[in-house]
Protein backbone atom coordinates (compact mmCIF):
# COMPACT_ATOMS: atom_id res chain seq x y z
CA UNK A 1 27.39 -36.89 32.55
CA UNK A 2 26.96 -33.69 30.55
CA UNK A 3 23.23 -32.00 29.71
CA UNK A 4 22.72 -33.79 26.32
CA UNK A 5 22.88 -31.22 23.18
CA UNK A 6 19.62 -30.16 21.75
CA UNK A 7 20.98 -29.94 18.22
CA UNK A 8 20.98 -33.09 16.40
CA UNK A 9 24.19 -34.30 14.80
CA UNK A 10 22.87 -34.18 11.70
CA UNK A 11 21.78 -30.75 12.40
CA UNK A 12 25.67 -30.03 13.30
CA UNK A 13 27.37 -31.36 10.35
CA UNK A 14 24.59 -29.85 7.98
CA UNK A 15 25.57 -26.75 9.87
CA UNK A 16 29.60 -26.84 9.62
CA UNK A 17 29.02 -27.24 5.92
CA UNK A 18 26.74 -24.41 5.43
CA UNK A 19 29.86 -22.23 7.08
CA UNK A 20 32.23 -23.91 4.69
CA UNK A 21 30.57 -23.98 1.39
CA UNK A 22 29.12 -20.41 1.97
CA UNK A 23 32.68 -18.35 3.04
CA UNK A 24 30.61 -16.28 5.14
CA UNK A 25 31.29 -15.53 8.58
CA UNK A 26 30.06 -18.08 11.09
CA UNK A 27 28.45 -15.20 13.30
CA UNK A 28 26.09 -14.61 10.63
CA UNK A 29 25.51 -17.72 9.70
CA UNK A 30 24.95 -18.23 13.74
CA UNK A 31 22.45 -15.46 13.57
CA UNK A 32 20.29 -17.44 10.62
CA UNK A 33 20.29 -20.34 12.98
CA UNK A 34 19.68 -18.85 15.58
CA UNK A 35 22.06 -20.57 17.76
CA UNK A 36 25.09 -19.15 19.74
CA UNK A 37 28.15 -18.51 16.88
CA UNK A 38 30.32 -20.06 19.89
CA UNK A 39 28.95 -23.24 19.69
CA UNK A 40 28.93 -22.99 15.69
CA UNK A 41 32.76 -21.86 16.21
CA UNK A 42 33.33 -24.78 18.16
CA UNK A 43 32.00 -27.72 15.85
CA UNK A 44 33.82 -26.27 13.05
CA UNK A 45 36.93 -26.30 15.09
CA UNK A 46 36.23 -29.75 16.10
CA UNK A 47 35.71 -30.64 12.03
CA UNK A 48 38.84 -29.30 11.35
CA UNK A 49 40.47 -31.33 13.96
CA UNK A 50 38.99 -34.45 12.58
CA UNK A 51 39.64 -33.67 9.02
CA UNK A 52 42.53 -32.05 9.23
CA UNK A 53 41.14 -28.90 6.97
CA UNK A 54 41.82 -25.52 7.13
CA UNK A 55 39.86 -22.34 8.53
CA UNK A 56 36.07 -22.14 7.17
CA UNK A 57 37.10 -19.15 4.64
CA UNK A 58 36.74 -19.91 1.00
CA UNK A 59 39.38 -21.48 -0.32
CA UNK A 60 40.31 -19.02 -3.17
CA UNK A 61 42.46 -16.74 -0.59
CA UNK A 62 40.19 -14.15 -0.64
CA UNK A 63 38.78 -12.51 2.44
CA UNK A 64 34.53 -11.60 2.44
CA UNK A 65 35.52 -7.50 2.39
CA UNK A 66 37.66 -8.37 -0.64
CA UNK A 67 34.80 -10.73 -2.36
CA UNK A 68 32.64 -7.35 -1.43
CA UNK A 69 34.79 -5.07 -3.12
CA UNK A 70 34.87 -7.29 -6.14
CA UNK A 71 31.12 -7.51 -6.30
CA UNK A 72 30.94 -3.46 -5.50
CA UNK A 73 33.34 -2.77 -8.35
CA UNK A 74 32.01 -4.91 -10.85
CA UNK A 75 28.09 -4.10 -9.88
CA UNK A 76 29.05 -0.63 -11.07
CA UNK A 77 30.93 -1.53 -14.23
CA UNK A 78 27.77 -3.31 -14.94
CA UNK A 79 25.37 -0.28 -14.32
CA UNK A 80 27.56 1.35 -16.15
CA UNK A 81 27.84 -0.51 -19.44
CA UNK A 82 23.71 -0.76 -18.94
CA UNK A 83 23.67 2.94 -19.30
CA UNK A 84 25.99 3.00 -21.75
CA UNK A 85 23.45 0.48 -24.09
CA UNK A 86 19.98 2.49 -22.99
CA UNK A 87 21.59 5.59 -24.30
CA UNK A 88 22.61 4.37 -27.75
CA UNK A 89 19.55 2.34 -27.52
CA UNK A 90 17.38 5.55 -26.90
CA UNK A 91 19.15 7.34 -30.26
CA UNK A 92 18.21 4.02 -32.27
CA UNK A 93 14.62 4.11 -31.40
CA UNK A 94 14.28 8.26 -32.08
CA UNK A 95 15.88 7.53 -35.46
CA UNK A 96 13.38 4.17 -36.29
CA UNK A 97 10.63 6.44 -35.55
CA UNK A 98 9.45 6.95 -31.85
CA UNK A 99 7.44 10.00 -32.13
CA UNK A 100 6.51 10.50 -28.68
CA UNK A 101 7.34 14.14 -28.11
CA UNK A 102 9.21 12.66 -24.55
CA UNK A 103 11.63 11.39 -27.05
CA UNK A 104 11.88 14.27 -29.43
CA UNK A 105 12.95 16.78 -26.26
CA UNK A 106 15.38 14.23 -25.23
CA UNK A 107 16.69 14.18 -28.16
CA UNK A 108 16.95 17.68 -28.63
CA UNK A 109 18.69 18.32 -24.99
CA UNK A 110 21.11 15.66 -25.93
CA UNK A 111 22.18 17.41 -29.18
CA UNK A 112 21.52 21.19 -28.33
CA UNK A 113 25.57 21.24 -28.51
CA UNK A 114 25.81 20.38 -31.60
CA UNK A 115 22.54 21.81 -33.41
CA UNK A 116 20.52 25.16 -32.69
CA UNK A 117 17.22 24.59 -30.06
CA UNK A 118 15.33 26.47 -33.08
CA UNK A 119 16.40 24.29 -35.41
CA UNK A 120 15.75 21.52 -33.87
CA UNK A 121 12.35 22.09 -32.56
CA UNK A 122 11.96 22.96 -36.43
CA UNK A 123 12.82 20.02 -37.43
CA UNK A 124 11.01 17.80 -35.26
CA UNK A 125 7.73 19.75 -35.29
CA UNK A 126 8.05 20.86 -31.15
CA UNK A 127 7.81 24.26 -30.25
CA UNK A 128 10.42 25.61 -28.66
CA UNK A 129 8.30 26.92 -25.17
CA UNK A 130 7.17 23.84 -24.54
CA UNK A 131 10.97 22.19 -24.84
CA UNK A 132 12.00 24.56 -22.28
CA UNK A 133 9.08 24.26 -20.34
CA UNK A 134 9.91 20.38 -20.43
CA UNK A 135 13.60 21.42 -19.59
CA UNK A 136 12.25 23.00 -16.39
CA UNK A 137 10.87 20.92 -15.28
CA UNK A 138 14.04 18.72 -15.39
CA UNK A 139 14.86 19.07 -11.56
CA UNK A 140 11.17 17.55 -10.72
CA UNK A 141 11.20 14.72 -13.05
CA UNK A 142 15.12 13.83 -11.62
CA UNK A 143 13.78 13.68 -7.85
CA UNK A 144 10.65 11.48 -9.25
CA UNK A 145 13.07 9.07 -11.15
CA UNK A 146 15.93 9.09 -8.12
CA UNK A 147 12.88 8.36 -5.32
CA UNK A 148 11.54 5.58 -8.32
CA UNK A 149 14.70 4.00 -8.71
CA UNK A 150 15.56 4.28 -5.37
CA UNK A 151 12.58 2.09 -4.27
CA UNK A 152 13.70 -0.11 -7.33
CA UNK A 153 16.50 -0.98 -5.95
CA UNK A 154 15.01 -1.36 -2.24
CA UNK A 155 12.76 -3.75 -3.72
CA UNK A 156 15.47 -5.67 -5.75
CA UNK A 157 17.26 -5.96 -2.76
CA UNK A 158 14.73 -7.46 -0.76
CA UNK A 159 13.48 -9.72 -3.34
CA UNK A 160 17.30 -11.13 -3.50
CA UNK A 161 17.33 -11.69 -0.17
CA UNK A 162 14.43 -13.49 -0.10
CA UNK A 163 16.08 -16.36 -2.27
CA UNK A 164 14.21 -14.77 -5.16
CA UNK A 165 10.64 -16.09 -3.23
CA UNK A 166 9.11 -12.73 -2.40
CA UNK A 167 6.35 -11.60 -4.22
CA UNK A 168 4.88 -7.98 -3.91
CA UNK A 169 2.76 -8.77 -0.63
CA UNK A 170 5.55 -9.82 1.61
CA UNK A 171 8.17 -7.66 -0.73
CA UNK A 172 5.24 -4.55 0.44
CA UNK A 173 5.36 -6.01 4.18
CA UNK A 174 8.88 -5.64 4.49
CA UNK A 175 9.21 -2.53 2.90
CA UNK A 176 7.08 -1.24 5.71
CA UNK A 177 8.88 -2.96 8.27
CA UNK A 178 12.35 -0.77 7.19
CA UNK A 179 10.02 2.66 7.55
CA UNK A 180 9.13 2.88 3.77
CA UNK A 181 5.24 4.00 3.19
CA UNK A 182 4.23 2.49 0.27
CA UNK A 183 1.35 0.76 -1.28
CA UNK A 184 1.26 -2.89 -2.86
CA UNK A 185 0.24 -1.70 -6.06
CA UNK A 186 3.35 0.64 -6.75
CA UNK A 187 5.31 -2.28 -5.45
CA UNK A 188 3.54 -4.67 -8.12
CA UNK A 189 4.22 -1.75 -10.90
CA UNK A 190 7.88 -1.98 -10.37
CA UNK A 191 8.49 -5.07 -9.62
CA UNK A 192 6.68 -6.43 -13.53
CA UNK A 193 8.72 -3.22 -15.05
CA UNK A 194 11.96 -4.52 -13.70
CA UNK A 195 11.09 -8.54 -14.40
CA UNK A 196 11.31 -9.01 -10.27
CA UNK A 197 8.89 -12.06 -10.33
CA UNK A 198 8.43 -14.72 -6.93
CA UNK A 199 8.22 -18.11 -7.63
CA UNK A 200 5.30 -20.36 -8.04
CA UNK A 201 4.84 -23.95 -7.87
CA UNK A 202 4.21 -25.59 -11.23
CA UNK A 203 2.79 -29.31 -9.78
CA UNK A 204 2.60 -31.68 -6.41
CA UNK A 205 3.22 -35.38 -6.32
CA UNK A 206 1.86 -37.74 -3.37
CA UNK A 207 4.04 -39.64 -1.52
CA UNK A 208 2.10 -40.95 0.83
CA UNK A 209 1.75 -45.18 0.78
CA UNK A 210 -0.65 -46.15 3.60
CA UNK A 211 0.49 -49.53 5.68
CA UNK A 212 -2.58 -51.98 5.85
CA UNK A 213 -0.81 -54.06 8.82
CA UNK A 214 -0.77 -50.22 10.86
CA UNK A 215 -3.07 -50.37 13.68
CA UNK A 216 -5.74 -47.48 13.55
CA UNK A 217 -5.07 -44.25 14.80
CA UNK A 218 -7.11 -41.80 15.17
CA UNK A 219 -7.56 -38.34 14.02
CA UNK A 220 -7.15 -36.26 16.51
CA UNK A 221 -6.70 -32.77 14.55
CA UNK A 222 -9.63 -32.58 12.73
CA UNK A 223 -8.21 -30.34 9.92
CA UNK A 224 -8.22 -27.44 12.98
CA UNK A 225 -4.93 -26.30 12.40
CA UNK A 226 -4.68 -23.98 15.14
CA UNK A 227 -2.68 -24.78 18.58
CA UNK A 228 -3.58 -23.12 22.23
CA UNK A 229 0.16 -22.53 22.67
CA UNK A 230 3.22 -23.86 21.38
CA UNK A 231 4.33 -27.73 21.41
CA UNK A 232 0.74 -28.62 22.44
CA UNK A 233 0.00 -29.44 18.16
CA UNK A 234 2.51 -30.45 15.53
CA UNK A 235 2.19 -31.87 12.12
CA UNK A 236 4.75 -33.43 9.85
CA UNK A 237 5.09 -35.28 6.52
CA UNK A 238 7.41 -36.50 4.11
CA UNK A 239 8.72 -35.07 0.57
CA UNK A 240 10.83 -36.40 -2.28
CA UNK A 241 13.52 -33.94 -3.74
CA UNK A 242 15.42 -35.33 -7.21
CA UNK A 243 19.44 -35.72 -6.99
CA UNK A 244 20.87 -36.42 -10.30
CA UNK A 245 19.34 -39.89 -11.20
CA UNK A 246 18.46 -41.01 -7.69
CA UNK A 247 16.52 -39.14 -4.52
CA UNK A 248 16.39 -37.64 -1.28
CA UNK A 249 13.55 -37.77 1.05
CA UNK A 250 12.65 -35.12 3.65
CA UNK A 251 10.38 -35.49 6.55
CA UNK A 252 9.52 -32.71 9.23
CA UNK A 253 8.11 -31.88 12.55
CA UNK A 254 6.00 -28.37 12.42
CA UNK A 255 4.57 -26.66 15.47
CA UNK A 256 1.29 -25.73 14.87
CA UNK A 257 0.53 -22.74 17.16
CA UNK A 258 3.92 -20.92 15.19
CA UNK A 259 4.93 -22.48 11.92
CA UNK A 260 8.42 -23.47 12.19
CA UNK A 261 9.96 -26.17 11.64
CA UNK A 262 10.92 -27.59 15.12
CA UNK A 263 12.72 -31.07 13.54
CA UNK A 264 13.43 -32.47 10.06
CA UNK A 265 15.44 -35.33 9.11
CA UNK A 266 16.64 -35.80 4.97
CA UNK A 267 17.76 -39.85 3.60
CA UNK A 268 17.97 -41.68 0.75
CA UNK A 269 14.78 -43.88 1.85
CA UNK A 270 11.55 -43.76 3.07
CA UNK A 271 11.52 -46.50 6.22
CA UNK A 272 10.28 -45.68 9.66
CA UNK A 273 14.13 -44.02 10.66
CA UNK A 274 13.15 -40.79 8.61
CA UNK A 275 10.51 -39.74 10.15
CA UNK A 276 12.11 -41.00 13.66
CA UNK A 277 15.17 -38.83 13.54
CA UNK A 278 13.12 -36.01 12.28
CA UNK A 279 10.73 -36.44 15.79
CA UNK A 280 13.94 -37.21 17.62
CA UNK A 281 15.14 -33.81 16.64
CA UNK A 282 11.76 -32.13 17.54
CA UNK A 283 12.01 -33.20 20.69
CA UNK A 284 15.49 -32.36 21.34
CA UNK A 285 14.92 -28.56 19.97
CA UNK A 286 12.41 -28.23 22.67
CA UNK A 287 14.34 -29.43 25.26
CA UNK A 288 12.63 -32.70 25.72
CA UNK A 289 9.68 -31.38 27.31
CA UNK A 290 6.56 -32.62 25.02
CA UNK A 291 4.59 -34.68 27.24
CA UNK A 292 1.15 -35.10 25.58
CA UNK A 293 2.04 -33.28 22.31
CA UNK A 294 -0.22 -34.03 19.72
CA UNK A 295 1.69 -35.03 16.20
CA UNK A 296 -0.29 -35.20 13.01
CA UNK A 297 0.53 -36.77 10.00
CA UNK A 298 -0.82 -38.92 6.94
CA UNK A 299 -0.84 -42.87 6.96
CA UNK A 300 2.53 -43.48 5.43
CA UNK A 301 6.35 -43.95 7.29
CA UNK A 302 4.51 -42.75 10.06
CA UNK A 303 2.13 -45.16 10.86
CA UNK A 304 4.90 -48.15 11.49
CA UNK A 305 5.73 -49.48 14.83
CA UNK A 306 9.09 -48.15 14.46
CA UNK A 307 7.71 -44.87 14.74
CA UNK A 308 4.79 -45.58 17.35
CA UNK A 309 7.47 -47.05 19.77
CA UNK A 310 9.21 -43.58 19.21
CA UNK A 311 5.97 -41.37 19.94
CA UNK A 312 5.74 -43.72 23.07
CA UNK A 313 9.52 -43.28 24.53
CA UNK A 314 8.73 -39.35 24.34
CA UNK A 315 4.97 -38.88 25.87
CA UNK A 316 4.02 -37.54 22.10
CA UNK A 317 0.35 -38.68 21.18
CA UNK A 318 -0.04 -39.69 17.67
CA UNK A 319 -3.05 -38.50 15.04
CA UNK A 320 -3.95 -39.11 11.80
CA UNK A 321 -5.47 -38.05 9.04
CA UNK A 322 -7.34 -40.53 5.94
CA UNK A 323 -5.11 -41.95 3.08
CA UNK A 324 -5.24 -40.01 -0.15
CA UNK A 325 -7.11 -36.59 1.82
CA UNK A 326 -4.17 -33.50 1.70
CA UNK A 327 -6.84 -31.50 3.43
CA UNK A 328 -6.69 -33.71 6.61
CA UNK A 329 -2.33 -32.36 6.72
CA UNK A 330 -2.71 -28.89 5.23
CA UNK A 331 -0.52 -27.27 7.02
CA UNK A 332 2.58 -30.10 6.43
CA UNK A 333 1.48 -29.75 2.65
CA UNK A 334 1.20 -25.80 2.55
CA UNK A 335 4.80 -26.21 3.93
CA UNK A 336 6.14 -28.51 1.28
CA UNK A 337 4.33 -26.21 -1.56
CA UNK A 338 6.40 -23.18 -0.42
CA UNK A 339 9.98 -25.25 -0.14
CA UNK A 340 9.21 -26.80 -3.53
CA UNK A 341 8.56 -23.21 -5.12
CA UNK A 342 11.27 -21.41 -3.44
CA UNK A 343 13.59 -23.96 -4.18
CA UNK A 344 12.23 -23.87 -7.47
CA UNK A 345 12.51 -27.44 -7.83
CA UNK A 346 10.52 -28.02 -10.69
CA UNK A 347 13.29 -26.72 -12.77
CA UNK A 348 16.39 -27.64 -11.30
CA UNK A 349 17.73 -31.05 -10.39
CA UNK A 350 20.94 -31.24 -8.01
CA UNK A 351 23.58 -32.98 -9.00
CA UNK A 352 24.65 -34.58 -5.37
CA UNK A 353 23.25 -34.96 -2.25
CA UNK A 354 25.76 -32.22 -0.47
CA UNK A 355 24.11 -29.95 -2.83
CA UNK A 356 20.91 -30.83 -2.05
CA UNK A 357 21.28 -31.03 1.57
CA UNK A 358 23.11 -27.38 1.77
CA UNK A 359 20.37 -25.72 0.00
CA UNK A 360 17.59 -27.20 1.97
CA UNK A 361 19.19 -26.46 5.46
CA UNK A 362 19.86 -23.02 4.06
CA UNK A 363 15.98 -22.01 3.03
CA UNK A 364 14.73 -23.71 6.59
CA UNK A 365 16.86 -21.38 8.27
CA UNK A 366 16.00 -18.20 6.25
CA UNK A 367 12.01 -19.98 6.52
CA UNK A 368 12.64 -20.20 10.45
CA UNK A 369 14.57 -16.74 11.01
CA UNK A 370 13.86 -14.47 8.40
CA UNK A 371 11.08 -15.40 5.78
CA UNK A 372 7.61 -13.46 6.83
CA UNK A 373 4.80 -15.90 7.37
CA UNK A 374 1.60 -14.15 5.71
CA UNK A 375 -0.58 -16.82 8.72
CA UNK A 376 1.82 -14.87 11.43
CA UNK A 377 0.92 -10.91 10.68
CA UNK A 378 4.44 -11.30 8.71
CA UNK A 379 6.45 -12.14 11.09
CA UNK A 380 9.11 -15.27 10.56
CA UNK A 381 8.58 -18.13 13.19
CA UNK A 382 11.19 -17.62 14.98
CA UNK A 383 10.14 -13.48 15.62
CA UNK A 384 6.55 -14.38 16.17
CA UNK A 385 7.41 -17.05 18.95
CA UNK A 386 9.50 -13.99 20.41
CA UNK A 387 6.04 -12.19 20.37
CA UNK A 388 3.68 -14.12 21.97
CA UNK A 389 1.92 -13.54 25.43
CA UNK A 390 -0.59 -14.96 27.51
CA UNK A 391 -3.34 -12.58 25.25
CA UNK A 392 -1.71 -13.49 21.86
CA UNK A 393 -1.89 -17.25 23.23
CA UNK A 394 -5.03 -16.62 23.96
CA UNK A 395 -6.14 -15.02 20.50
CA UNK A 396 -4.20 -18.05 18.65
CA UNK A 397 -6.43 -20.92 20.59
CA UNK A 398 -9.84 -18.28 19.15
């Protein structure tokens, strides 16, 4: 018999359709995973097979380098009609009375062609050394604006890439990680004058409902949140997410030593399977070794016998924290905070669960591979387990 996969089937189809719906190529869509795009290549293929569907390109016969050149050409039709508007916007305001004398030498350079310097400077009360002066100076102010708008765009970039998360600390973190010297303030500066804004989470809602018939488990975490090494401490819990009139419930399996998200499962209900395929797929990502892993969580789905049978048939030791206490699963709620803002779920509802599901599996694996983790020295999960040592071990058990 063949070495059992380590990716879930749920994991797989979630996988296929985040190649299909995205038109992307499935190397890079391998590379967010972080899986080989072989095997990604191959369960599409088998998909197709079963489904009788074409290739995984979108299905409006255009290849990505055409979509690209699209986007290119009409990004720059864009800038261009927005340059078109601050210029006649710029006369407007001179002629409604913007007396700054920034303006009134704009102005002036602008229309030199048409009126005398002199009489211009007349007329708008400038002398005429300090326009030139001001036109000097021209070649200065141009390098200033190009290294400004530059970074601008840097930043923009970044912040888009992000999912539109990023704030200016992690915006400033990667901006030094590409070679860019720059402080967070700057970064803060331009990001408010150019309305780039990360999201923030507007409310919380417990879904935690303690079973009285659960035998007593005990706590075993002690909101210490830290981990000696990897699989030796994970935590997981359970979220709601809205789909049209109905919902969809997400439960996950967290290592605590490096933040990702080792195993998550997402139903329609709430019942003991959840939170069993989610450990299920913990345990597979890790290769089945997790004797005497400690897994934390509150005293809802989790504390059936469903699930304790499960914790049994894989070695995993379970711990608990008190009913109605988010401190005693911090880390499982800090994680659900920054989905629920990034997703910016509390203004958007989904309209079906393929929806739903798509964009969920696509922020866990930007949040595994790509998204910096302020508790990691900025690193993503997935980089920072790359990183670590018997010292840096060593330094995450202090």
């Amino acid at each position: 018999m063949g070495r059992p996969s380590k990716y879930t089937e749920e994991f797989q189809r979630d996988a296929v359709d985040l190649v299909r719906s995205s038109g992307r190529p499935i190397n890079q869509v391998a590379r967010e995973l972080g899986m080989s795009h072989e095997t990604l290549r191959n369960w599409v293929r088998k998909q197709e097979r079963q489904t009788g569907t074409g290739s995984a390109s979108g299905g409006d016969g255009l290849s990505v380098a055409d979509k690209d050149a699209e986007i290119a050409r009409l990004r720059r039709e864009v800038a261009e009609l927005r340059q078109e508007k601050e210029i006649l916007r710029g006369s407007c305001l001179f002629r409604e009375g913007d007396g700054s004398v920034t303006s009134r030498f704009r102005f002036i350079s602008t229309h030199r062609a048409i009126w005398s310097v002199k009489r211009l400077c007349r007329i708008l009360a400038v002398s005429r050394s300090g326009f030139y002066r001001w036109v000097a100076s021209e070649p200065t102010r141009q390098e200033r604006a190009a290294g400004e708008d530059a970074l601008a765009e840097q930043i923009t970039r970044i912040h888009a890439d992000s999912g539109g998360t990023y704030g200016s600390p992690r915006v400033t973190v990667e901006l030094h990680h590409q070679g860019v010297r720059v402080n967070r303030k700057r970064v803060e500066r331009i990001m408010r004058q150019r309305d780039v804004v990360g999201r923030h989470l507007r409310r919380r809602k417990r879904t935690t409902i303690a079973d009285p018939a659960a035998p007593p488990v005990p706590d075993l975490i002690g909101r210490d949140f830290t981990a000696a090494a990897p699989d030796r401490r994970w935590c997981g819990d359970i979220t709601y997410l809205r789909v049209g009139e109905s919902w969809l419930y997400l439960a996950t399996v967290i290592d605590i030593a490096t933040r990702r998200l080792i195993g998550w499962s997402i139903n329609t209900h709430m019942r003991a399977e959840l939170v069993i395929d989610a450990l299920d797929a913990a345990v597979a990502a890790r290769g089945g070794h997790v004797q005497d892993v400690i897994f934390h969580s509150d005293r809802g789905s989790n504390s059936g016998g469903g699930f304790a049978d499960a914790c049994r048939r894989h070695g995993v030791r379970r711990s608990m924290g008190r009913v109605g206490s988010s401190y005693d699963n911090a880390l499982a709620e800090s994680f659900f905070a920054t989905l629920k803002r990034e997703l910016d779920v509390d203004r958007r509802t989904w309209t079906s669960e393929a929806d739903a599901r798509r964009d969920v599996f696509r922020w866990i694996a930007f949040y595994n591979h790509r998204r910096r983790h302020s508790a990691l020295g900025y690193l993503s999960p997935a980089d920072y387990e790359q990183t670590l040592t018997p010292t840096t071990l060593h330094q995450i058990a202090a």
